[in-house]
C-alpha atoms as a PDB file:
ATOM      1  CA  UNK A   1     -25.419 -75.222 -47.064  1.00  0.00           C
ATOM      2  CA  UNK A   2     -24.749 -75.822 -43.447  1.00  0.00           C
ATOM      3  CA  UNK A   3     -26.767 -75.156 -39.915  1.00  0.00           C
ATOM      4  CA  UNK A   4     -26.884 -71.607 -39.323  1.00  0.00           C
ATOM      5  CA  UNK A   5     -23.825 -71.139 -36.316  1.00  0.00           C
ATOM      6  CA  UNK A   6     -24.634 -67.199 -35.601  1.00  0.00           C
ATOM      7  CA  UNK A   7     -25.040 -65.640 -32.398  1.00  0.00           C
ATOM      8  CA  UNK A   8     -29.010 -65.273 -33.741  1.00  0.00           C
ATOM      9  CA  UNK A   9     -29.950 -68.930 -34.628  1.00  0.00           C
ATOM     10  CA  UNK A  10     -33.104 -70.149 -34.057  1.00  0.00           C
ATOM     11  CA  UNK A  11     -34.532 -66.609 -34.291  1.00  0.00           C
ATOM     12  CA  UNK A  12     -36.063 -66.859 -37.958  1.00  0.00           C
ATOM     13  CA  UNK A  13     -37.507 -70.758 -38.950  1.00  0.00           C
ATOM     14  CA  UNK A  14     -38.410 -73.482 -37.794  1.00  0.00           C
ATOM     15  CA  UNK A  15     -36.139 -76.088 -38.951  1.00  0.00           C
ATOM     16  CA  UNK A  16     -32.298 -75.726 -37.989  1.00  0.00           C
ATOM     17  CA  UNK A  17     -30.980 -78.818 -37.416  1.00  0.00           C
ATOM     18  CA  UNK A  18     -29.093 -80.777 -39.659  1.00  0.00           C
ATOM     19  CA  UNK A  19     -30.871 -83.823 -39.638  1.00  0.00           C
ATOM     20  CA  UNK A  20     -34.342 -81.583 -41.117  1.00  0.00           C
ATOM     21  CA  UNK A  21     -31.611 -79.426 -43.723  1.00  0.00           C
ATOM     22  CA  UNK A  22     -30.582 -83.265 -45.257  1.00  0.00           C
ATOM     23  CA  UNK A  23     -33.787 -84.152 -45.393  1.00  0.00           C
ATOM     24  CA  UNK A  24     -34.931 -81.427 -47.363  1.00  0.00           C
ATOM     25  CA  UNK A  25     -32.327 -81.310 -49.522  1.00  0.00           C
ATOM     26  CA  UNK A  26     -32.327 -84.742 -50.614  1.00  0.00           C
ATOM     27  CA  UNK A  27     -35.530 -84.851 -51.233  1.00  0.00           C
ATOM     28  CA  UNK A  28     -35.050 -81.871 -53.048  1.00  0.00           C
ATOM     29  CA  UNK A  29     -33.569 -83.975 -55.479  1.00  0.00           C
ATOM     30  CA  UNK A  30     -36.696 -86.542 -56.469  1.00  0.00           C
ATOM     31  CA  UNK A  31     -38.170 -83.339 -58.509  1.00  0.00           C
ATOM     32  CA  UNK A  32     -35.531 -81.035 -59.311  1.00  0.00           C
ATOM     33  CA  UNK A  33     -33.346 -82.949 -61.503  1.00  0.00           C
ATOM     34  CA  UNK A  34     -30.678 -80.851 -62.469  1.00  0.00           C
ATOM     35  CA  UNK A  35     -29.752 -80.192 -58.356  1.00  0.00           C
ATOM     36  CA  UNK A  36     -26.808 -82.085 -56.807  1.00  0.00           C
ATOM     37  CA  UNK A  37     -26.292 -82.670 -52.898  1.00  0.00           C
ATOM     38  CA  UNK A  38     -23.033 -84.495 -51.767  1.00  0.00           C
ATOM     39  CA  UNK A  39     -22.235 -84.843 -47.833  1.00  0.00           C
ATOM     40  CA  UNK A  40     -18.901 -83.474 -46.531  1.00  0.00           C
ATOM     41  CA  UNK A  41     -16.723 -84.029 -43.942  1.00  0.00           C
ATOM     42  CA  UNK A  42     -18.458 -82.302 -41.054  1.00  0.00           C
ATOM     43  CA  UNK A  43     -22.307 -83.764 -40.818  1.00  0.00           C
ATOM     44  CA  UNK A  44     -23.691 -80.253 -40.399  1.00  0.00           C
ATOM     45  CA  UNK A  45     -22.741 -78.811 -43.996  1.00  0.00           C
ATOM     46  CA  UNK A  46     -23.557 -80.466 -47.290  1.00  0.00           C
ATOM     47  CA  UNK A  47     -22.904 -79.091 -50.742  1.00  0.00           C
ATOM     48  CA  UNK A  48     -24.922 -78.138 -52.971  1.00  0.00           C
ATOM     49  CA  UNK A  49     -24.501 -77.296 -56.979  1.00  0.00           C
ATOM     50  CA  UNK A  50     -27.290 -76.392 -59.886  1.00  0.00           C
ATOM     51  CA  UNK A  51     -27.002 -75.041 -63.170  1.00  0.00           C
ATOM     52  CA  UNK A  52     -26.395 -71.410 -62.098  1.00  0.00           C
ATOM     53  CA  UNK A  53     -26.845 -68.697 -59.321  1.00  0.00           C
ATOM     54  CA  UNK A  54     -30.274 -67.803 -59.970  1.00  0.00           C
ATOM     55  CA  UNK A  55     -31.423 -72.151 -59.942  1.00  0.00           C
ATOM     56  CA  UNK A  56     -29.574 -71.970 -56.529  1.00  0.00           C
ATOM     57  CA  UNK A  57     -31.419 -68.782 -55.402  1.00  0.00           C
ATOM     58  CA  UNK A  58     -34.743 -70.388 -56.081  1.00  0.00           C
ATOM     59  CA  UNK A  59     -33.968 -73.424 -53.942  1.00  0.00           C
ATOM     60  CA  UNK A  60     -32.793 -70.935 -50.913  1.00  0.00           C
ATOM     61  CA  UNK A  61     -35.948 -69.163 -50.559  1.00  0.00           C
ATOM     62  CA  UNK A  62     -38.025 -71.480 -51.285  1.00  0.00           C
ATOM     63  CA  UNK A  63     -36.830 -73.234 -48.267  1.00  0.00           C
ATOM     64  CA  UNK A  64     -36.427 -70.016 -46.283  1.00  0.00           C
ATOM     65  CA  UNK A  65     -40.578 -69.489 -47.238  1.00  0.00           C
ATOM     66  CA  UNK A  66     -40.560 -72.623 -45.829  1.00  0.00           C
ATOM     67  CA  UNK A  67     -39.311 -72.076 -42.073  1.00  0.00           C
ATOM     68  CA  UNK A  68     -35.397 -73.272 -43.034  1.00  0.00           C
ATOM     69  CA  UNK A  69     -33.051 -71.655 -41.412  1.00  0.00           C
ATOM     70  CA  UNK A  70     -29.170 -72.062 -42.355  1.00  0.00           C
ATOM     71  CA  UNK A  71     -26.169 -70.564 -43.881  1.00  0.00           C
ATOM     72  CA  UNK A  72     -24.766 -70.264 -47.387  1.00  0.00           C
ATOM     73  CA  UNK A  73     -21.239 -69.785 -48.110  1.00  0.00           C
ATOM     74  CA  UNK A  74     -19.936 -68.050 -50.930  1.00  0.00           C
ATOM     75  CA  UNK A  75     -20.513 -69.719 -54.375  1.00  0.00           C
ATOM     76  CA  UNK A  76     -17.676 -71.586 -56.376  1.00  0.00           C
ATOM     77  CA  UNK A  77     -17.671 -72.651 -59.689  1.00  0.00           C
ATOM     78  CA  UNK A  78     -16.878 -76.685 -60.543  1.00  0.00           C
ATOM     79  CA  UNK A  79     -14.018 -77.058 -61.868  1.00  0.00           C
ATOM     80  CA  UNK A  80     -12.384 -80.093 -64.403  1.00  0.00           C
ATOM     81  CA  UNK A  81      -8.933 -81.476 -64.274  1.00  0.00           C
ATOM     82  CA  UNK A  82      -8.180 -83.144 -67.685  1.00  0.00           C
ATOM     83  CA  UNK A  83      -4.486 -84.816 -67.812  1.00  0.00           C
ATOM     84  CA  UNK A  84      -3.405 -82.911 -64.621  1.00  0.00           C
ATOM     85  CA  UNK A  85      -4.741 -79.580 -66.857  1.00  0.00           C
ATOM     86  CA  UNK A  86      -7.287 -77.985 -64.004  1.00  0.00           C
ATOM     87  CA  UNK A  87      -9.989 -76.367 -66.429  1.00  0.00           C
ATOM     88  CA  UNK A  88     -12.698 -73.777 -65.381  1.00  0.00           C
ATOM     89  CA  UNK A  89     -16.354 -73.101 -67.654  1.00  0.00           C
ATOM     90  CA  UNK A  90     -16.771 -70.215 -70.092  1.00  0.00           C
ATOM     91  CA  UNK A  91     -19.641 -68.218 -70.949  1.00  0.00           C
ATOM     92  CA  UNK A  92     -20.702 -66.592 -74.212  1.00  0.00           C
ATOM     93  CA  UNK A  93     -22.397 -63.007 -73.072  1.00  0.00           C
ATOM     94  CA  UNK A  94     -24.448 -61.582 -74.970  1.00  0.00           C
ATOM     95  CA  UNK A  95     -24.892 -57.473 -73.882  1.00  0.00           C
ATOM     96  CA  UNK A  96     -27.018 -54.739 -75.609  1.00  0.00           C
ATOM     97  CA  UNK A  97     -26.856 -51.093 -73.868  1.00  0.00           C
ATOM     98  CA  UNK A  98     -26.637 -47.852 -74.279  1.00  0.00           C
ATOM     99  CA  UNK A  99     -23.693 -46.094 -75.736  1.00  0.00           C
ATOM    100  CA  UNK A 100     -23.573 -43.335 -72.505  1.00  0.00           C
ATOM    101  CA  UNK A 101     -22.784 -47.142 -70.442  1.00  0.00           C
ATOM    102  CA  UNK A 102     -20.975 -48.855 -72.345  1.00  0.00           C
ATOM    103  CA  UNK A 103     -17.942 -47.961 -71.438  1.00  0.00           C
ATOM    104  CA  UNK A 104     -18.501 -48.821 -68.003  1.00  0.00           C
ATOM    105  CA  UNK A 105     -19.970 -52.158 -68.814  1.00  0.00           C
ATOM    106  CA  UNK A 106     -16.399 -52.841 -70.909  1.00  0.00           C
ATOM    107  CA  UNK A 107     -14.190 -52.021 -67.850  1.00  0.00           C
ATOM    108  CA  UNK A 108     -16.653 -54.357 -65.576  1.00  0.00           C
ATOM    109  CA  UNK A 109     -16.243 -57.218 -68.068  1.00  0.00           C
ATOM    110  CA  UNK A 110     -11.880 -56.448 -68.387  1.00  0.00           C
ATOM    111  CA  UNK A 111     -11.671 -56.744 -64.737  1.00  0.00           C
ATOM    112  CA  UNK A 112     -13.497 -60.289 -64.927  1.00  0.00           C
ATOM    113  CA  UNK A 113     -11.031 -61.348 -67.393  1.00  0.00           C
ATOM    114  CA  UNK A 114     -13.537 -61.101 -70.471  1.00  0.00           C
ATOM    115  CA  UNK A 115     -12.639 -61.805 -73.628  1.00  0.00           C
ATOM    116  CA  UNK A 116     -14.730 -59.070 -76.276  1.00  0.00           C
ATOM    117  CA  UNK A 117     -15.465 -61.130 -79.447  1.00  0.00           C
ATOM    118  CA  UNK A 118     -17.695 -58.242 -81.421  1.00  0.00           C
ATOM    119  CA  UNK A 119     -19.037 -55.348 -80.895  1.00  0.00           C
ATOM    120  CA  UNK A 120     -21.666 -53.512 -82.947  1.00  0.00           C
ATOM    121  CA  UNK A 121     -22.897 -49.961 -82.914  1.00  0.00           C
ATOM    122  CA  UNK A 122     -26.452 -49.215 -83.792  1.00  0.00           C
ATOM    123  CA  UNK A 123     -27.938 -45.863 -85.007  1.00  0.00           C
ATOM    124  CA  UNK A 124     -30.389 -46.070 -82.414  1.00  0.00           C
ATOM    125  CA  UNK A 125     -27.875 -45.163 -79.970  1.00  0.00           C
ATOM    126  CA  UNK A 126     -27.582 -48.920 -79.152  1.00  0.00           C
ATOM    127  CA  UNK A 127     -24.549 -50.747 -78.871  1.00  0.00           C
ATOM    128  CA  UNK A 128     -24.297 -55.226 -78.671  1.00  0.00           C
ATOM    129  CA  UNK A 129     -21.346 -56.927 -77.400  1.00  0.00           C
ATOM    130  CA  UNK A 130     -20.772 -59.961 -77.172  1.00  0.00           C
ATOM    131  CA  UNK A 131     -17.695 -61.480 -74.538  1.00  0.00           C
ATOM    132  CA  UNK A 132     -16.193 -64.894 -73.278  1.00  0.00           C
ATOM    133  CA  UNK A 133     -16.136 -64.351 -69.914  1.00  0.00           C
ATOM    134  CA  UNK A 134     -15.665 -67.130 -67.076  1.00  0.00           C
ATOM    135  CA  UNK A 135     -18.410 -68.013 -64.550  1.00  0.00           C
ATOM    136  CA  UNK A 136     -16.398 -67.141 -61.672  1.00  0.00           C
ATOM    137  CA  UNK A 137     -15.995 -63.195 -63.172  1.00  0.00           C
ATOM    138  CA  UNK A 138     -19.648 -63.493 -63.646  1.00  0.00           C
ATOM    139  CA  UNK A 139     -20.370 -64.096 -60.109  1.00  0.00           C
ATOM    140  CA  UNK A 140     -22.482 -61.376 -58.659  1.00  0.00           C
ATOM    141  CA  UNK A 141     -21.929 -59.248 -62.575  1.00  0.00           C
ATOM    142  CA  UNK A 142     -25.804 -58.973 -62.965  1.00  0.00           C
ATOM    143  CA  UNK A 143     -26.512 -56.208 -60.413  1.00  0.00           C
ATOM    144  CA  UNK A 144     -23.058 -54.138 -61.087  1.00  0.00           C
ATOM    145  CA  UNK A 145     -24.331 -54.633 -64.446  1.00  0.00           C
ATOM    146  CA  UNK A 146     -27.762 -52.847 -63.923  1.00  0.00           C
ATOM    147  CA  UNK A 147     -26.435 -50.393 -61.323  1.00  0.00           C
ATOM    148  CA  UNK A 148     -23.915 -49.235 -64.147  1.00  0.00           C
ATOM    149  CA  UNK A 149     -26.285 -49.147 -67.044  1.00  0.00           C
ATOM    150  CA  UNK A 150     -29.231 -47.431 -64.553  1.00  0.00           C
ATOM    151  CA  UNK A 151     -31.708 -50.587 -65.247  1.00  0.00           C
ATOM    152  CA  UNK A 152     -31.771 -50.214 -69.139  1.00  0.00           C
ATOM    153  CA  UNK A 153     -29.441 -52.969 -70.254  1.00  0.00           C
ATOM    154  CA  UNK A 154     -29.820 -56.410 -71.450  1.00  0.00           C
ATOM    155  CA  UNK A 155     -27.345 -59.483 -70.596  1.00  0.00           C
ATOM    156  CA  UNK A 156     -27.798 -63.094 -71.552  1.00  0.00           C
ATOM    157  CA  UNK A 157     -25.106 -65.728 -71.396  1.00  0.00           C
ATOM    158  CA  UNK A 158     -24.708 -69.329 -72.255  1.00  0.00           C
ATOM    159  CA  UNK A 159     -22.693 -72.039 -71.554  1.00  0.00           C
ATOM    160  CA  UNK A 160     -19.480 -72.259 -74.215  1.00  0.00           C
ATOM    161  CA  UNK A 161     -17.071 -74.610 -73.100  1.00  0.00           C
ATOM    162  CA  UNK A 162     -14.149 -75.922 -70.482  1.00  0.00           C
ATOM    163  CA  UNK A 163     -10.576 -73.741 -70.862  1.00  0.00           C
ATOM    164  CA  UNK A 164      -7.506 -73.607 -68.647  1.00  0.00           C
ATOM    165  CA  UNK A 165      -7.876 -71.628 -65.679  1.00  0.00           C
ATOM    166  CA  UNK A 166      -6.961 -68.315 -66.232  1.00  0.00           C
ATOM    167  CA  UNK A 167      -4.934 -66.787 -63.566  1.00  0.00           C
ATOM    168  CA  UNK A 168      -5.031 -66.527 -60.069  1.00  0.00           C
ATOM    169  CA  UNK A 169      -8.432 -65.709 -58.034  1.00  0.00           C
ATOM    170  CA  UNK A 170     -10.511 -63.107 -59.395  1.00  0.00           C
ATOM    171  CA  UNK A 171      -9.806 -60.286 -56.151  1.00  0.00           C
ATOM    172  CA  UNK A 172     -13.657 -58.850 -55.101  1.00  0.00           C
ATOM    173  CA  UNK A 173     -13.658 -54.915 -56.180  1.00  0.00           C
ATOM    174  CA  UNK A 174     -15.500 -54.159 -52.886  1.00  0.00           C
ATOM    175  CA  UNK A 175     -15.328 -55.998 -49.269  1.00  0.00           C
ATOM    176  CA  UNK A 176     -17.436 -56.142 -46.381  1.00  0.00           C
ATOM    177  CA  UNK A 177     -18.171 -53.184 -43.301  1.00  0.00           C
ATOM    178  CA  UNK A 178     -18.702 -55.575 -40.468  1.00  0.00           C
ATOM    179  CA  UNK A 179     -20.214 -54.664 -36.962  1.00  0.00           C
ATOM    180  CA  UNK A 180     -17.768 -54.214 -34.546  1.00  0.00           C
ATOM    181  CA  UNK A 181     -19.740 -54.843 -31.293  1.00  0.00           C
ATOM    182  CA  UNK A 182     -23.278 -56.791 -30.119  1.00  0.00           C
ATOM    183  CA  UNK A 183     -26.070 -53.839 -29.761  1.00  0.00           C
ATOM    184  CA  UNK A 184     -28.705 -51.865 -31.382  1.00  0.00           C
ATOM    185  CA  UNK A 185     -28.044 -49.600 -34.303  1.00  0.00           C
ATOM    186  CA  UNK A 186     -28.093 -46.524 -33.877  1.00  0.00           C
ATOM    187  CA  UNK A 187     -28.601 -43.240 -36.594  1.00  0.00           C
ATOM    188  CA  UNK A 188     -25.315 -41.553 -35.517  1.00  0.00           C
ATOM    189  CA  UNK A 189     -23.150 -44.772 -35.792  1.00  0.00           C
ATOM    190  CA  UNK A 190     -24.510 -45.416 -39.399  1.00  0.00           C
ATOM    191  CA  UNK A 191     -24.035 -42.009 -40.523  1.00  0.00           C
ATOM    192  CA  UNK A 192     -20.051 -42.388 -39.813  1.00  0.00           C
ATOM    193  CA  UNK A 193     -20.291 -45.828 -41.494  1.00  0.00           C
ATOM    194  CA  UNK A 194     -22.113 -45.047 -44.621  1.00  0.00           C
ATOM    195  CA  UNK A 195     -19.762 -42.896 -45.624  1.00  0.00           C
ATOM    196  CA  UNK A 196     -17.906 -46.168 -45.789  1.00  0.00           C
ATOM    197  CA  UNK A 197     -19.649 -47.924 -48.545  1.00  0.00           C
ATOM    198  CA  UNK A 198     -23.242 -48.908 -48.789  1.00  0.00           C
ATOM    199  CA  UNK A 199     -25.606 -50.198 -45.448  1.00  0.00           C
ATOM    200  CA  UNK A 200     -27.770 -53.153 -45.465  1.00  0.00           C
ATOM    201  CA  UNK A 201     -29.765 -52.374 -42.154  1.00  0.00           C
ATOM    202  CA  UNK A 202     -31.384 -49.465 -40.974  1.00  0.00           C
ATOM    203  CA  UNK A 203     -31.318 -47.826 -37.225  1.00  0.00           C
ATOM    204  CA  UNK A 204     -33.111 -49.736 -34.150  1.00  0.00           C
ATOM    205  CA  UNK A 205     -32.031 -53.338 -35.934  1.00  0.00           C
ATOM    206  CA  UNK A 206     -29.929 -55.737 -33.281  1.00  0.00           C
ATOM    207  CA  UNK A 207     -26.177 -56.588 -35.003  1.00  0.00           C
ATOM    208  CA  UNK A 208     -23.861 -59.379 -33.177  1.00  0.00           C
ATOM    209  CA  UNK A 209     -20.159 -58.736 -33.388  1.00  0.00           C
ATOM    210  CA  UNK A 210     -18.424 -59.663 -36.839  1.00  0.00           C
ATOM    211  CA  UNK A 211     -21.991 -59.557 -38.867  1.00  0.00           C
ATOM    212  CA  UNK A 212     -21.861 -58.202 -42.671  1.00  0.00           C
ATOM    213  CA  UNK A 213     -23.778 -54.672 -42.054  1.00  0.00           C
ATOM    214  CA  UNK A 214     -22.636 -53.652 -45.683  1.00  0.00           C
ATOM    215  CA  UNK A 215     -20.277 -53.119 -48.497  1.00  0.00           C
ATOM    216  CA  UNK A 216     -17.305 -51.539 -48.527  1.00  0.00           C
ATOM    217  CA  UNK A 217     -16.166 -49.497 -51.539  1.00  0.00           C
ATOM    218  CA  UNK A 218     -12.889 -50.659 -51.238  1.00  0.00           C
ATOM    219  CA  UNK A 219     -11.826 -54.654 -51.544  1.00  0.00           C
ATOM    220  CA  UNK A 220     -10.530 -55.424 -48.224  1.00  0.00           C
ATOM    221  CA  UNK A 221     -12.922 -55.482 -45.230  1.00  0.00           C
ATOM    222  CA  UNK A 222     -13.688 -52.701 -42.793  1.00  0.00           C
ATOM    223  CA  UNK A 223     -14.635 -53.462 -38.766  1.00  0.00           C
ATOM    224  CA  UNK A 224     -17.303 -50.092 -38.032  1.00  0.00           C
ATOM    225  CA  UNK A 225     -19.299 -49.643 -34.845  1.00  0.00           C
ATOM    226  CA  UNK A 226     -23.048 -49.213 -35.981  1.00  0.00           C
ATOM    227  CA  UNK A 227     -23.700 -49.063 -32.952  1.00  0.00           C
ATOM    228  CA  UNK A 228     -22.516 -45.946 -31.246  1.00  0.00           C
ATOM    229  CA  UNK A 229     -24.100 -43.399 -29.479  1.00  0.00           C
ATOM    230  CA  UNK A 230     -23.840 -39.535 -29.189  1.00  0.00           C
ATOM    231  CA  UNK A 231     -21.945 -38.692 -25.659  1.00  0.00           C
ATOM    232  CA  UNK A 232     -23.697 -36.547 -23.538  1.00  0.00           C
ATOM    233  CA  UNK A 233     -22.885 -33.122 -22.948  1.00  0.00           C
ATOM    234  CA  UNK A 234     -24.363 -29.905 -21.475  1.00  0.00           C
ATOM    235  CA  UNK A 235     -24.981 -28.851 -24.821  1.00  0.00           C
ATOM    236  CA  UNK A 236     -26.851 -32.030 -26.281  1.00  0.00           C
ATOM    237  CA  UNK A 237     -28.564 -34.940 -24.706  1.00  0.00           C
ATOM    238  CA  UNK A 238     -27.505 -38.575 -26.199  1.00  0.00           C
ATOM    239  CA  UNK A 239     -31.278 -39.433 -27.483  1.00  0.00           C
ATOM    240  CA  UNK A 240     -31.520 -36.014 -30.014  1.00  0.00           C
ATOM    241  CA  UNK A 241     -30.059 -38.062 -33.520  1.00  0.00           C
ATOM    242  CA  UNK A 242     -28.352 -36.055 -35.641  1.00  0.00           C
ATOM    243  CA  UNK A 243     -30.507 -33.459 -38.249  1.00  0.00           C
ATOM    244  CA  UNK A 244     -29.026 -35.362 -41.701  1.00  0.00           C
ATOM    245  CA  UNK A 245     -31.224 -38.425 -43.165  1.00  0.00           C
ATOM    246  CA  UNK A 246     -29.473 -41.783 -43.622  1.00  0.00           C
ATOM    247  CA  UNK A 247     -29.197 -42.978 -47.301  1.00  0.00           C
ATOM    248  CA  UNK A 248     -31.999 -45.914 -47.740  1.00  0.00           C
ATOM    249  CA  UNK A 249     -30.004 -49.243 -46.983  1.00  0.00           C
ATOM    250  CA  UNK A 250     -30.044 -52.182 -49.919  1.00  0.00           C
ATOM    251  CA  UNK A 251     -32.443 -54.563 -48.154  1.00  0.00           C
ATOM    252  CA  UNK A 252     -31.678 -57.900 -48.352  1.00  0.00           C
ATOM    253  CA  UNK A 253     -34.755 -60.842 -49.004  1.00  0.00           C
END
């Protein structure tokens, strides 16, 4: 967690500074006793670890609700080095679905460097797996998860135990579009972009140069201008937006 260093801080809480982010977070820590907070090198981040992303997710809107403003980075699993051995956590996942998904669901879990362990079939078109899977594949697996199996699947892991780290880093299947310019969104610049991946942010929202406006569908990151305009000609006037409706964007709490 560290004070929010955007072109836009100060714009949604009260409470930005460090000194009010440490306070809150330690204190944090007299009732919620399976939260850690350690202080790093620079005095204006601190890290922060809990039992899992959604304990984490709690804590970061319940001090957004609050009037907090900062920045999160991306989580990282804690890792264990035994004997010079650097070892990462496993989860046993437990997955029921339907059989029209679960194919899907078994390429997700391959590319996340999951283990299958069983697999039963059902007459009632309902098929369990179960996987070993490490927390860093399962990362951001819940809503690919739901997406894929259209809201009717069930997942449930638990902790298993510590294993050498398998591999390199797990590469992200899909990057980031990213504004290219400071200005106002506009319909005709996010038409061109959604056809890029999928938008966070609809038309008439202010963007700052090099903020996530999306995902891209592919895994390296894509600079788009969200903001552009239609030129004028003696045919068209700039204000007239194009006939075709934007795709809703994912809103983000």
């Amino acid at each position: 967690f560290g004070v929010n260093a955007s072109p836009f801080a100060g714009r949604e809480g009260r409470w930005g500074t460090s000194r009010k982010l440490r306070e809150r977070l330690f204190n944090e820590l007299r009732t919620n006793v399976a939260l850690g907070v350690d202080e790093t090198g620079s005095a204006e981040a601190f890290t922060v670890s809990g039992r899992g992303e959604l304990h984490l997710a709690i804590l970061i809107e319940t001090m957004r609700r609050e009037g907090f403003e900062f920045q999160v980075s991306r989580p990282e699993v804690i890792l264990r080095t035994i004997d010079g051995v650097v070892l990462e956590p496993y989860e046993e996942v437990y997955i029921e679905t339907g059989s029209e998904s679960v194919g899907a669901v078994v390429e997700m879990l391959g590319k996340r460097r999951g283990q299958m362990l069983d697999l039963q079939d059902d007459q009632d078109d309902a098929v369990r797996l179960r996987y070993l899977v490490p927390t860093r594949g399962l990362l951001g697996f819940r809503h690919h998860f739901m997406t894929a199996t259209r809201g009717a699947g069930f997942m449930h892991s638990i902790f298993h135990d510590y294993f050498p780290i398998s591999g390199g880093n797990l590469v992200r299947s899909r990057g980031s579009l990213v504004a290219w310019e400071h200005g106002i969104t506009t319909t005709y610049g996010l038409k061109n972009a959604e056809g890029r991946g999928m938008l966070f942010l609809g038309p008439g929202v202010e963007v700052y140069e090099g903020m996530v406006v999306g995902e891209n569908q592919r895994p390296d990151d894509l600079v788009v201008n969200v903001c552009k305009k239609r030129h004028v000609t003696n045919m068209r006037a700039s204000f007239r937006e194009i006939d075709q409706r934007l795709t809703p964007p994912r809103e983000m709490s």
